[in-house]
PDB file of N, CA and C in Angstrom:
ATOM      1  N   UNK A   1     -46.711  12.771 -12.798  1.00  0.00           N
ATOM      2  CA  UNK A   1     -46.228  12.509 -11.472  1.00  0.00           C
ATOM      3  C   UNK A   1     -44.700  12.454 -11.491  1.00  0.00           C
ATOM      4  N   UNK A   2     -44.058  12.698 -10.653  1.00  0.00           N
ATOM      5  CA  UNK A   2     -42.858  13.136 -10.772  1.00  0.00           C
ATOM      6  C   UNK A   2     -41.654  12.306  -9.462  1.00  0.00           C
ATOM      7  N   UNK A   3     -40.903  11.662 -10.136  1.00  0.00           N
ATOM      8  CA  UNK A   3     -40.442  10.889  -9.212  1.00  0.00           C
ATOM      9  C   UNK A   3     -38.853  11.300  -8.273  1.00  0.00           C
ATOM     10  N   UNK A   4     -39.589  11.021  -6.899  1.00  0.00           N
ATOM     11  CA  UNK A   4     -38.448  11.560  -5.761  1.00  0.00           C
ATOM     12  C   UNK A   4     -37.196  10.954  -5.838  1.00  0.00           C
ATOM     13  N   UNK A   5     -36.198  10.878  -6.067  1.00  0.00           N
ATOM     14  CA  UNK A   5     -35.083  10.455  -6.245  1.00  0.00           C
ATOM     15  C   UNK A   5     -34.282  10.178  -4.432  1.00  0.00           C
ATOM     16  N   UNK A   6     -34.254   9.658  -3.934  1.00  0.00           N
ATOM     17  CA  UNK A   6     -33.670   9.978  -2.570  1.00  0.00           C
ATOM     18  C   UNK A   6     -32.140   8.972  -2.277  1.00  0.00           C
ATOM     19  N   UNK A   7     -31.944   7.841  -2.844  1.00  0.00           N
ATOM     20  CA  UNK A   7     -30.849   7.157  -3.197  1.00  0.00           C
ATOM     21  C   UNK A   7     -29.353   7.746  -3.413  1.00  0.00           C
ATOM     22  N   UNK A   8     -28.792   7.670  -2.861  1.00  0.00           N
ATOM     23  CA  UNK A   8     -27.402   8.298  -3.159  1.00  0.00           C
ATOM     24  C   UNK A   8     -26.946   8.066  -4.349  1.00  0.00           C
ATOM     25  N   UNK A   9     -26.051   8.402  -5.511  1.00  0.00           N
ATOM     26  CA  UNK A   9     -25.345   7.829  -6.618  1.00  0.00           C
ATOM     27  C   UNK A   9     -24.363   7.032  -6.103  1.00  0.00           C
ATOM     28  N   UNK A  10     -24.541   5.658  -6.568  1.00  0.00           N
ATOM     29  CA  UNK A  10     -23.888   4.511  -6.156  1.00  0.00           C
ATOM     30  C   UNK A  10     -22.629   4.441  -7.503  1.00  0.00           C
ATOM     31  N   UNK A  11     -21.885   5.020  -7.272  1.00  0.00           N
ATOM     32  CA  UNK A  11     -20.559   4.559  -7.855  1.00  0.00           C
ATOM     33  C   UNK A  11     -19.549   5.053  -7.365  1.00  0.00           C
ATOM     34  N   UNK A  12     -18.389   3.526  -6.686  1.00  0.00           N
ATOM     35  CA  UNK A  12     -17.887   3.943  -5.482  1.00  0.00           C
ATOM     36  C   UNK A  12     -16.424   3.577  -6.525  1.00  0.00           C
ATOM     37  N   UNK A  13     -16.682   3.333  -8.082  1.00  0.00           N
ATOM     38  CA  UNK A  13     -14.610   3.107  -8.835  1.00  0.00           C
ATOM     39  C   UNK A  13     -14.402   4.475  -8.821  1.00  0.00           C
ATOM     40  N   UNK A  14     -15.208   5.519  -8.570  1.00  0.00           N
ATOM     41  CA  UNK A  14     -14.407   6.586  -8.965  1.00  0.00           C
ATOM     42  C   UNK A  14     -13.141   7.063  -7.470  1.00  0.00           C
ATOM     43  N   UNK A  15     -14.196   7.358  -6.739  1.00  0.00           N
ATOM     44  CA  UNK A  15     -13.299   7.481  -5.165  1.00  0.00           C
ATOM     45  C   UNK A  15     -12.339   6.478  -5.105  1.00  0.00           C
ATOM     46  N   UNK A  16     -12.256   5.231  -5.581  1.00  0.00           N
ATOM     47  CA  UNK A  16     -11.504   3.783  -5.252  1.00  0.00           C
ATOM     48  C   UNK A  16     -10.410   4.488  -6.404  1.00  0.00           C
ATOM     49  N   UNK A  17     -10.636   4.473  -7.574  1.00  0.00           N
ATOM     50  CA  UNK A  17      -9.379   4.520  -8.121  1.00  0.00           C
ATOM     51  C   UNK A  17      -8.538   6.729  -8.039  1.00  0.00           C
ATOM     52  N   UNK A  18      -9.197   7.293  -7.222  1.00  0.00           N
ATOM     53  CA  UNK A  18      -8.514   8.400  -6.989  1.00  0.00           C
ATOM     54  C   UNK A  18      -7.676   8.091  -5.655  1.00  0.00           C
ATOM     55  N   UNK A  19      -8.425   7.535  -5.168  1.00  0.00           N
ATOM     56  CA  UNK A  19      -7.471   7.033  -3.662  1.00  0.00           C
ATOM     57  C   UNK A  19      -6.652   5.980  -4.437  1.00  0.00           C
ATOM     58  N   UNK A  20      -6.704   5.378  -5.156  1.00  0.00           N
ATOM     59  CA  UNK A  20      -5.330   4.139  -5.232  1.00  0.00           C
ATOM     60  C   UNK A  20      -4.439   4.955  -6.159  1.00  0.00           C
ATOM     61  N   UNK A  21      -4.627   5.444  -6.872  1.00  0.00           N
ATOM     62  CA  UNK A  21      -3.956   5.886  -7.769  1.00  0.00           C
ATOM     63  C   UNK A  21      -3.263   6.919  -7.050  1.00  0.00           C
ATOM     64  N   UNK A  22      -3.445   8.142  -6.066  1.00  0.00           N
ATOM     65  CA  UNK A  22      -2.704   8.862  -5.278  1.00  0.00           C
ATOM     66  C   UNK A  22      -2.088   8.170  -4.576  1.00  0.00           C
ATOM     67  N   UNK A  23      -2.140   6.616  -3.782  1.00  0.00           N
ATOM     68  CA  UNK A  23      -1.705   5.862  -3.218  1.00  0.00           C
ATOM     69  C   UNK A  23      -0.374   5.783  -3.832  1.00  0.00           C
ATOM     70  N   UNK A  24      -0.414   5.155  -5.094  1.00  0.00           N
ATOM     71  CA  UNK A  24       0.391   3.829  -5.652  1.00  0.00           C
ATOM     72  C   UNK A  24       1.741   5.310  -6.037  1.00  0.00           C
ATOM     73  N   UNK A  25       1.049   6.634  -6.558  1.00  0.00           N
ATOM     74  CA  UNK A  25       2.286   7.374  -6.562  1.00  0.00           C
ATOM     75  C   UNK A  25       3.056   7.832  -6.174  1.00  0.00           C
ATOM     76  N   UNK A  26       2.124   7.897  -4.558  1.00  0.00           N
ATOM     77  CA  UNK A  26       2.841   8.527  -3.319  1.00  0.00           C
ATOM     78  C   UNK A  26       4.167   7.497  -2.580  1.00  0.00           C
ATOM     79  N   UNK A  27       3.409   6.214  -3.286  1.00  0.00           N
ATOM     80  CA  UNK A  27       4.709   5.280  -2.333  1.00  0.00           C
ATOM     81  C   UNK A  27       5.916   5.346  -3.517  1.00  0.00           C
ATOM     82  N   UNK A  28       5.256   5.630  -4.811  1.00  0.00           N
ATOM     83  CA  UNK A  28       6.568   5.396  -5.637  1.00  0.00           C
ATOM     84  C   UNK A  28       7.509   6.842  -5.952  1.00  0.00           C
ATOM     85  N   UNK A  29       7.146   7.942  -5.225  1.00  0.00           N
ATOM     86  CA  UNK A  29       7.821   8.949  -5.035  1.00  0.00           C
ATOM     87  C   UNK A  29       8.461   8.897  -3.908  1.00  0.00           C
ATOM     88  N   UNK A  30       7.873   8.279  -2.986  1.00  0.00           N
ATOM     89  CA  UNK A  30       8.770   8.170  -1.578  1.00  0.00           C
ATOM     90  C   UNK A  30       9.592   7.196  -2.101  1.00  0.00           C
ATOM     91  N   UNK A  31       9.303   5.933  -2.865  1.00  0.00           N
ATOM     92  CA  UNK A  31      10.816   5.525  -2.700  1.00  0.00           C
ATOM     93  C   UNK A  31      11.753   5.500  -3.970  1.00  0.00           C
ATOM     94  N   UNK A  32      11.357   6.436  -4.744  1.00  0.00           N
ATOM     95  CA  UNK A  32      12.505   7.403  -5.535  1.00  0.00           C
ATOM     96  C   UNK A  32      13.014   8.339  -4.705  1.00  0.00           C
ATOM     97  N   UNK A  33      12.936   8.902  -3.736  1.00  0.00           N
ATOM     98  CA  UNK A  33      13.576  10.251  -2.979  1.00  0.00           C
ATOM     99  C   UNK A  33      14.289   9.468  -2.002  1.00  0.00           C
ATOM    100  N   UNK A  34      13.771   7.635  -1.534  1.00  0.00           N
ATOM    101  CA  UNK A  34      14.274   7.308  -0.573  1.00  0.00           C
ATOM    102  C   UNK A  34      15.257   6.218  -1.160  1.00  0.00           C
ATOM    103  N   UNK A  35      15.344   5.950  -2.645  1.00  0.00           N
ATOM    104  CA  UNK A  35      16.617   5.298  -2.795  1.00  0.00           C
ATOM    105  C   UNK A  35      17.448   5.610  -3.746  1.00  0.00           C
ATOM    106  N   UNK A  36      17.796   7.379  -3.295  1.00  0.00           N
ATOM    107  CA  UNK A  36      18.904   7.979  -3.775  1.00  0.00           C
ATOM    108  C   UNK A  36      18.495   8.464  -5.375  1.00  0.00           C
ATOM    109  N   UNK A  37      17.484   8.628  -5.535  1.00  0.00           N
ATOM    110  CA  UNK A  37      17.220   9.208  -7.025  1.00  0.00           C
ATOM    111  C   UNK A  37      17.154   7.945  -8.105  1.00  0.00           C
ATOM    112  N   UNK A  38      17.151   7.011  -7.877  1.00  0.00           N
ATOM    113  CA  UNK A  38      17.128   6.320  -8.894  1.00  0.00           C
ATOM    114  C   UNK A  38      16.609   6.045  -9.687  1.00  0.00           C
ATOM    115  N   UNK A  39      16.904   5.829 -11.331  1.00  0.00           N
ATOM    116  CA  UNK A  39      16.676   6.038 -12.685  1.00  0.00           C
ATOM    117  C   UNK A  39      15.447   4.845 -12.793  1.00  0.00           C
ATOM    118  N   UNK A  40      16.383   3.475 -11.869  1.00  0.00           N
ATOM    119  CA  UNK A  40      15.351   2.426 -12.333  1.00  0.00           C
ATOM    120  C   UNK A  40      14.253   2.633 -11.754  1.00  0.00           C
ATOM    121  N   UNK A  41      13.635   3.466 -10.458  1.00  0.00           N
ATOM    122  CA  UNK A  41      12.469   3.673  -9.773  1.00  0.00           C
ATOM    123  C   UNK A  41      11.574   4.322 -10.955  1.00  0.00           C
ATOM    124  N   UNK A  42      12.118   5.385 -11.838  1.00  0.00           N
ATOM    125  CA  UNK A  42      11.455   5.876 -13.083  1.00  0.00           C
ATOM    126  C   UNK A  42      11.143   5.122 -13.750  1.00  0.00           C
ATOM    127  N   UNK A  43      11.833   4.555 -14.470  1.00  0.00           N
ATOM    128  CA  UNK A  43      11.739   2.909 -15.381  1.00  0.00           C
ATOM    129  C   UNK A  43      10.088   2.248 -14.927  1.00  0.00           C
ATOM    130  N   UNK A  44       9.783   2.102 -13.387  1.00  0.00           N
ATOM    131  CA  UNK A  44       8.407   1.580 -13.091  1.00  0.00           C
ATOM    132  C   UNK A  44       7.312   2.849 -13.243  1.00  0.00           C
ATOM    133  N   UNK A  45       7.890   3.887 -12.556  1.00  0.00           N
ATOM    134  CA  UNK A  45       6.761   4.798 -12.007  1.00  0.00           C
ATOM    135  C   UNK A  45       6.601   5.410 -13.665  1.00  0.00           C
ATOM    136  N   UNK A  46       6.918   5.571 -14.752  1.00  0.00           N
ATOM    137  CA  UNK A  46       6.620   6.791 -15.509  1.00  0.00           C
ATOM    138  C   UNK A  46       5.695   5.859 -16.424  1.00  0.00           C
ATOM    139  N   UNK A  47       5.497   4.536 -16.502  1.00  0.00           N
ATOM    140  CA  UNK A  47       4.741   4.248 -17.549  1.00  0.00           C
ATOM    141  C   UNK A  47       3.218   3.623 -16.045  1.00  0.00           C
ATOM    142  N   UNK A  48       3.143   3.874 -15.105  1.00  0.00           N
ATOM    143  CA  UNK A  48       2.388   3.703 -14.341  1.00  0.00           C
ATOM    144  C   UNK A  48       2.156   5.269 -14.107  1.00  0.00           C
ATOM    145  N   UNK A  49       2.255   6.253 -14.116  1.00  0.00           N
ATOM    146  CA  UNK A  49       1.779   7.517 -14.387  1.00  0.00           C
ATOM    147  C   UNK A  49       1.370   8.140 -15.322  1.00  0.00           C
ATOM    148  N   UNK A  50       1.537   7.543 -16.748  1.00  0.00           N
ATOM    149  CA  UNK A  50       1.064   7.806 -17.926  1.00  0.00           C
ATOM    150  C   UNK A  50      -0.402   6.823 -18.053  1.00  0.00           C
ATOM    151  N   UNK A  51      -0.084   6.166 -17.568  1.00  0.00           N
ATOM    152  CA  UNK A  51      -1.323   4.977 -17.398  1.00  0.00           C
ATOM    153  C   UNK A  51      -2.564   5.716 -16.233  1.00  0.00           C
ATOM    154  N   UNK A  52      -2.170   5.783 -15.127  1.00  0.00           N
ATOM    155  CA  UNK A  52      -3.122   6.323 -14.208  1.00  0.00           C
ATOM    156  C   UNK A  52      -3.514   8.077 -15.082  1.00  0.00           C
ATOM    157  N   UNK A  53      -2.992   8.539 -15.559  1.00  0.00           N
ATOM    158  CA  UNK A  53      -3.150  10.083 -16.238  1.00  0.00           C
ATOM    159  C   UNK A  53      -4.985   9.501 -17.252  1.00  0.00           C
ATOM    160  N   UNK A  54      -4.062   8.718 -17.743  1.00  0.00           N
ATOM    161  CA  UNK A  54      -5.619   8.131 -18.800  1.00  0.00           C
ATOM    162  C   UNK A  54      -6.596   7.269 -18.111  1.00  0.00           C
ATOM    163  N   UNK A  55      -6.381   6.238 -17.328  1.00  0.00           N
ATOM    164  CA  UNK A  55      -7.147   5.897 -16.265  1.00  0.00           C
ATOM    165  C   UNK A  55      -8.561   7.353 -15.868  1.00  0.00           C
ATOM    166  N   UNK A  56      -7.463   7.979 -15.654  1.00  0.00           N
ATOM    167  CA  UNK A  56      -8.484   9.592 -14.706  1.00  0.00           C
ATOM    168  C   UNK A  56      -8.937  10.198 -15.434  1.00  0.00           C
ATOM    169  N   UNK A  57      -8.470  10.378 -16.727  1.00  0.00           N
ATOM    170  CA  UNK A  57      -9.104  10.673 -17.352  1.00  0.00           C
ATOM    171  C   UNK A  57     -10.143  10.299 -18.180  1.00  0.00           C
ATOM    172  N   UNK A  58     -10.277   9.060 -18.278  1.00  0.00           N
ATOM    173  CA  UNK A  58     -11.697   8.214 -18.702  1.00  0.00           C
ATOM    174  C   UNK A  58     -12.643   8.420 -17.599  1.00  0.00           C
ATOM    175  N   UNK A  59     -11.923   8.239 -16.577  1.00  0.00           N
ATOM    176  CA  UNK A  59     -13.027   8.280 -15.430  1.00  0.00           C
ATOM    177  C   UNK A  59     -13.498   9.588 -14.980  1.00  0.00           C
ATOM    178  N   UNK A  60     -12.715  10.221 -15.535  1.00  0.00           N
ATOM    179  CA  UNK A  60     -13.497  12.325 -15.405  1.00  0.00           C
ATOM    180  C   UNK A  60     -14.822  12.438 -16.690  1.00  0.00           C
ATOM    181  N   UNK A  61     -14.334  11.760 -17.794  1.00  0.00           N
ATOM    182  CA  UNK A  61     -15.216  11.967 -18.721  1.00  0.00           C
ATOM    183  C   UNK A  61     -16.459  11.051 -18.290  1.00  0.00           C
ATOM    184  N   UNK A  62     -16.454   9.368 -17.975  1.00  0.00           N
ATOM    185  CA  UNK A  62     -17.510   9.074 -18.039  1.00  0.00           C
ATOM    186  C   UNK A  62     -18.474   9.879 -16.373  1.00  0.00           C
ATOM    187  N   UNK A  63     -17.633  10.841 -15.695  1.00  0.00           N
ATOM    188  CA  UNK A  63     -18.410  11.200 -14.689  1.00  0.00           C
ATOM    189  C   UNK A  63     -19.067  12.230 -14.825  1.00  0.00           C
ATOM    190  N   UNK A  64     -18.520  13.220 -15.774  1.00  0.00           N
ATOM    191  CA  UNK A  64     -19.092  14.230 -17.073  1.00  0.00           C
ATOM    192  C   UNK A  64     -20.238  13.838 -17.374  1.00  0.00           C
ATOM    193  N   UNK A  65     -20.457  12.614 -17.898  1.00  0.00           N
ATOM    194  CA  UNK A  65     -21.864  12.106 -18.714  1.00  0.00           C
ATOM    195  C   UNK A  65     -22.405  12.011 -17.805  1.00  0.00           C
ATOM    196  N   UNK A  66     -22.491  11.241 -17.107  1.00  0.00           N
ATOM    197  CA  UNK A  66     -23.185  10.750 -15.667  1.00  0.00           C
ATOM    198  C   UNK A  66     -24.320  12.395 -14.810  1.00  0.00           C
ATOM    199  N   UNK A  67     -22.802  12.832 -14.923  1.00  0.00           N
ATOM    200  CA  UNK A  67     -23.390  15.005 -14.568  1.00  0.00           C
ATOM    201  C   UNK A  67     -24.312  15.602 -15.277  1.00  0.00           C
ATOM    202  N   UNK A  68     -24.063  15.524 -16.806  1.00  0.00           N
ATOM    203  CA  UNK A  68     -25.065  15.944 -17.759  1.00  0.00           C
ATOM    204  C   UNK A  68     -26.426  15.123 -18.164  1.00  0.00           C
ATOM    205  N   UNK A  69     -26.284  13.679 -17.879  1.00  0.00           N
ATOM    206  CA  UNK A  69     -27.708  13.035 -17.658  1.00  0.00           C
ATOM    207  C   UNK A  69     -28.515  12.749 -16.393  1.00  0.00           C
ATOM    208  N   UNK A  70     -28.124  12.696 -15.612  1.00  0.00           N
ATOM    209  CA  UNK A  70     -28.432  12.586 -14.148  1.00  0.00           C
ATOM    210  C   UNK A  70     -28.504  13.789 -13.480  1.00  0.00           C
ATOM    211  N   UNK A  71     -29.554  14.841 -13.795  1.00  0.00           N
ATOM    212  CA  UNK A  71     -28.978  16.063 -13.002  1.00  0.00           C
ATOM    213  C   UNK A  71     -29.652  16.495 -11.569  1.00  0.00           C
ATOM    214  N   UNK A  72     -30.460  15.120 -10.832  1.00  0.00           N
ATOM    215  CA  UNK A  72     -30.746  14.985  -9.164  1.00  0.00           C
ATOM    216  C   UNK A  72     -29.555  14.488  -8.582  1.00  0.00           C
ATOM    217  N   UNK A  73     -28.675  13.848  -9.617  1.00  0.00           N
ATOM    218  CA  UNK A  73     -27.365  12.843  -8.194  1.00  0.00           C
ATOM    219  C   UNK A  73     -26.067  14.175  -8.661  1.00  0.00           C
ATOM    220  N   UNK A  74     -25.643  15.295  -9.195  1.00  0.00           N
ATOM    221  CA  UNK A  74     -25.062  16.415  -9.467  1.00  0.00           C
ATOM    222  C   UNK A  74     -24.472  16.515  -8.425  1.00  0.00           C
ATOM    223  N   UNK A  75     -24.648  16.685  -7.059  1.00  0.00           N
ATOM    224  CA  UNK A  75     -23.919  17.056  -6.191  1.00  0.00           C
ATOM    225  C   UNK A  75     -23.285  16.208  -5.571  1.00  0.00           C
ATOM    226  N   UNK A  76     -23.566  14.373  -5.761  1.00  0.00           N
ATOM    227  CA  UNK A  76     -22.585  13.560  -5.666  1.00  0.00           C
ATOM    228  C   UNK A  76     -21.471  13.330  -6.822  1.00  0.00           C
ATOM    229  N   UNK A  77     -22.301  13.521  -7.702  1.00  0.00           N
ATOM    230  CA  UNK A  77     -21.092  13.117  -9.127  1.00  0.00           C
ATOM    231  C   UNK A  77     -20.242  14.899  -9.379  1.00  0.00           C
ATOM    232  N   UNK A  78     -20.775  15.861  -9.050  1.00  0.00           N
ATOM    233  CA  UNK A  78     -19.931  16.499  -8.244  1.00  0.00           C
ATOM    234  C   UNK A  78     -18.177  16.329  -7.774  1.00  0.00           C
ATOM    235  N   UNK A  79     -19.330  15.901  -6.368  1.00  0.00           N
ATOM    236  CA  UNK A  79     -17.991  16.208  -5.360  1.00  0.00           C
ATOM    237  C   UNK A  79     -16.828  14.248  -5.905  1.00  0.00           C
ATOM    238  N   UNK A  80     -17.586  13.758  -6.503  1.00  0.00           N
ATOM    239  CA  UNK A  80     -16.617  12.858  -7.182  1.00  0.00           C
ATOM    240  C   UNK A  80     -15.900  12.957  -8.269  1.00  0.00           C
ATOM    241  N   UNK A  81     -16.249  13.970  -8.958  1.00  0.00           N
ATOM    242  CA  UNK A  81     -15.486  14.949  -9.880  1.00  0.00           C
ATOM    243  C   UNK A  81     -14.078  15.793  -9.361  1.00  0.00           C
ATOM    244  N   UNK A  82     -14.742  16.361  -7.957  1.00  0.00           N
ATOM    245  CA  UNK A  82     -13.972  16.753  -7.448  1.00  0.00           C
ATOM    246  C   UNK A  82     -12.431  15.879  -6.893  1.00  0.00           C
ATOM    247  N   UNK A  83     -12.354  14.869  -6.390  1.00  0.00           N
ATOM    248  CA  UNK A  83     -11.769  13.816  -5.826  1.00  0.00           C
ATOM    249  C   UNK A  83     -10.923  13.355  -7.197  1.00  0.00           C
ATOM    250  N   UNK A  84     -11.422  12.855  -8.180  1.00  0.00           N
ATOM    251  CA  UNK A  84     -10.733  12.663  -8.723  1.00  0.00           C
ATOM    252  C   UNK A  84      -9.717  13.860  -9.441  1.00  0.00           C
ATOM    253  N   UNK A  85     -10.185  15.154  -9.882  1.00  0.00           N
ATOM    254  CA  UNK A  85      -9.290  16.137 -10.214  1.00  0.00           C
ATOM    255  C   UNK A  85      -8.534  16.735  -8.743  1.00  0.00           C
ATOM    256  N   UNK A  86      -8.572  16.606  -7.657  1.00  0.00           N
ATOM    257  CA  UNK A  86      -7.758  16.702  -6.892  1.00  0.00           C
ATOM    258  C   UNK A  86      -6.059  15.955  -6.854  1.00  0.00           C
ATOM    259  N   UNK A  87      -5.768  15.090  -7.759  1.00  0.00           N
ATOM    260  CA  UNK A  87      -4.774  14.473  -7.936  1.00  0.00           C
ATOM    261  C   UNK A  87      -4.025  15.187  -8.571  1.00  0.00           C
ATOM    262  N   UNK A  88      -4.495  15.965  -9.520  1.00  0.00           N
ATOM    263  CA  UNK A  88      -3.714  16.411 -10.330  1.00  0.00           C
ATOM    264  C   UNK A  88      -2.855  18.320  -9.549  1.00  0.00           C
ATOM    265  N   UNK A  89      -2.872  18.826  -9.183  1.00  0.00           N
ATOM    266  CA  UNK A  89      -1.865  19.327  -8.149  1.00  0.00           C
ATOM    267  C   UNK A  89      -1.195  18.669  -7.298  1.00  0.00           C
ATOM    268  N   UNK A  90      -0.941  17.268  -6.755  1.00  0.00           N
ATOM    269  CA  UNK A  90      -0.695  16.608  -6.127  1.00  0.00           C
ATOM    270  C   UNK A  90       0.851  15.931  -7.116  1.00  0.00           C
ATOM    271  N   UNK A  91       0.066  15.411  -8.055  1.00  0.00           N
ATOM    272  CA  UNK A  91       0.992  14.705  -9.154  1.00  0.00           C
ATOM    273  C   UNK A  91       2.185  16.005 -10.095  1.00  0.00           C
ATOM    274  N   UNK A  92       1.496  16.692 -10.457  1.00  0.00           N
ATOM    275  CA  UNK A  92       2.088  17.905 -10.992  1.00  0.00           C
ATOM    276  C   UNK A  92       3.467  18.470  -9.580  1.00  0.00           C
ATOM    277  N   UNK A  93       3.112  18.636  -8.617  1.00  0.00           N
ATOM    278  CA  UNK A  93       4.011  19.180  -7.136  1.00  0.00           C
ATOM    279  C   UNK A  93       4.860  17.853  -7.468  1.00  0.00           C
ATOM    280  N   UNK A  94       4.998  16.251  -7.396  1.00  0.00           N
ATOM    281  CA  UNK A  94       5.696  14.968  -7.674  1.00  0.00           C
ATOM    282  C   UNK A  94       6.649  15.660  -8.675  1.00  0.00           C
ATOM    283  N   UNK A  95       6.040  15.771 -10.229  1.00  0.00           N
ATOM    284  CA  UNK A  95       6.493  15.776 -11.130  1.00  0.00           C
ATOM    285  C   UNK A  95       7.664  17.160 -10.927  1.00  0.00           C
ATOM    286  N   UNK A  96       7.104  18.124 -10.255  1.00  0.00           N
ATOM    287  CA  UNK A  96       8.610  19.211 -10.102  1.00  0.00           C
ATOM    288  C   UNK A  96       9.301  19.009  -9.365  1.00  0.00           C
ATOM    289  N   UNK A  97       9.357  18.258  -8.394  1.00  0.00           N
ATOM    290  CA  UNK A  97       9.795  17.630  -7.196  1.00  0.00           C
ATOM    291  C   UNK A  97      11.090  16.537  -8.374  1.00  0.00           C
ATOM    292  N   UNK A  98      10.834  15.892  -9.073  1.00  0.00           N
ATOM    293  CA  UNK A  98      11.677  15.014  -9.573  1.00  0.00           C
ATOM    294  C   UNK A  98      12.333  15.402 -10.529  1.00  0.00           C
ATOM    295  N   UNK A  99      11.609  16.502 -11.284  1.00  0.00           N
ATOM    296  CA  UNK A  99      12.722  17.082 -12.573  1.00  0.00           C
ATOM    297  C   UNK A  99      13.121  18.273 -11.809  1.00  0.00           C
ATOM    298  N   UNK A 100      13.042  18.850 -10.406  1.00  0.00           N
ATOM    299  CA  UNK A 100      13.899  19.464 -10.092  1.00  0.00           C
ATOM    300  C   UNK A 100      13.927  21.313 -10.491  1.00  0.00           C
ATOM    301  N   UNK A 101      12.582  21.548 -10.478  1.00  0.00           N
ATOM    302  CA  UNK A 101      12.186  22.704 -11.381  1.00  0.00           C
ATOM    303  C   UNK A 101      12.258  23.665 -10.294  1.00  0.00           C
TER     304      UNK A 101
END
């Protein structure tokens, strides 16, 4: 007998920390551009971007596993796959934006 799965995949840190984490960079690029380039705004943001980089990336891998054992909730862990690698063109466009490429 074979069991219907109909439950959504309930894990809502992944969406939570792709939205905060695009959050927390977006305000700290606006206010590097908005207070004149400054060195010390880097000083906070670059070890809080090296941090969120591995953050996302733990959380891509354990959503990997989740994909390869769970393969009825796939199209939620999916499109939460998706969400979280959406940052990264986002952050990368930041990063030329500040070294000026």
């Amino acid at each position: 007998m074979k069991t219907i799965h109909n439950k959504p995949f309930e894990e809502k840190q992944a969406a939570e920390l792709a939205i905060g984490t695009f959050v927390i960079s977006t305000l700290l690029f606006v206010f590097y551009i908005l207070s004149n380039e400054s060195p010390t705004v880097l000083v906070i943001a670059s070890p809080f971007a090296a941090s969120a980089i591995a953050v996302n990336i733990i959380m891509l891998t354990h959503l990997t596993d989740r994909f390869i054992h769970f393969p009825h909730y796939r199209k939620d862990i999916a499109f939460k796959i998706l969400i979280i690698l959406s940052n990264v063109p986002v952050t990368f466009l930041y990063y030329l934006v500040v070294m000026k490429l």
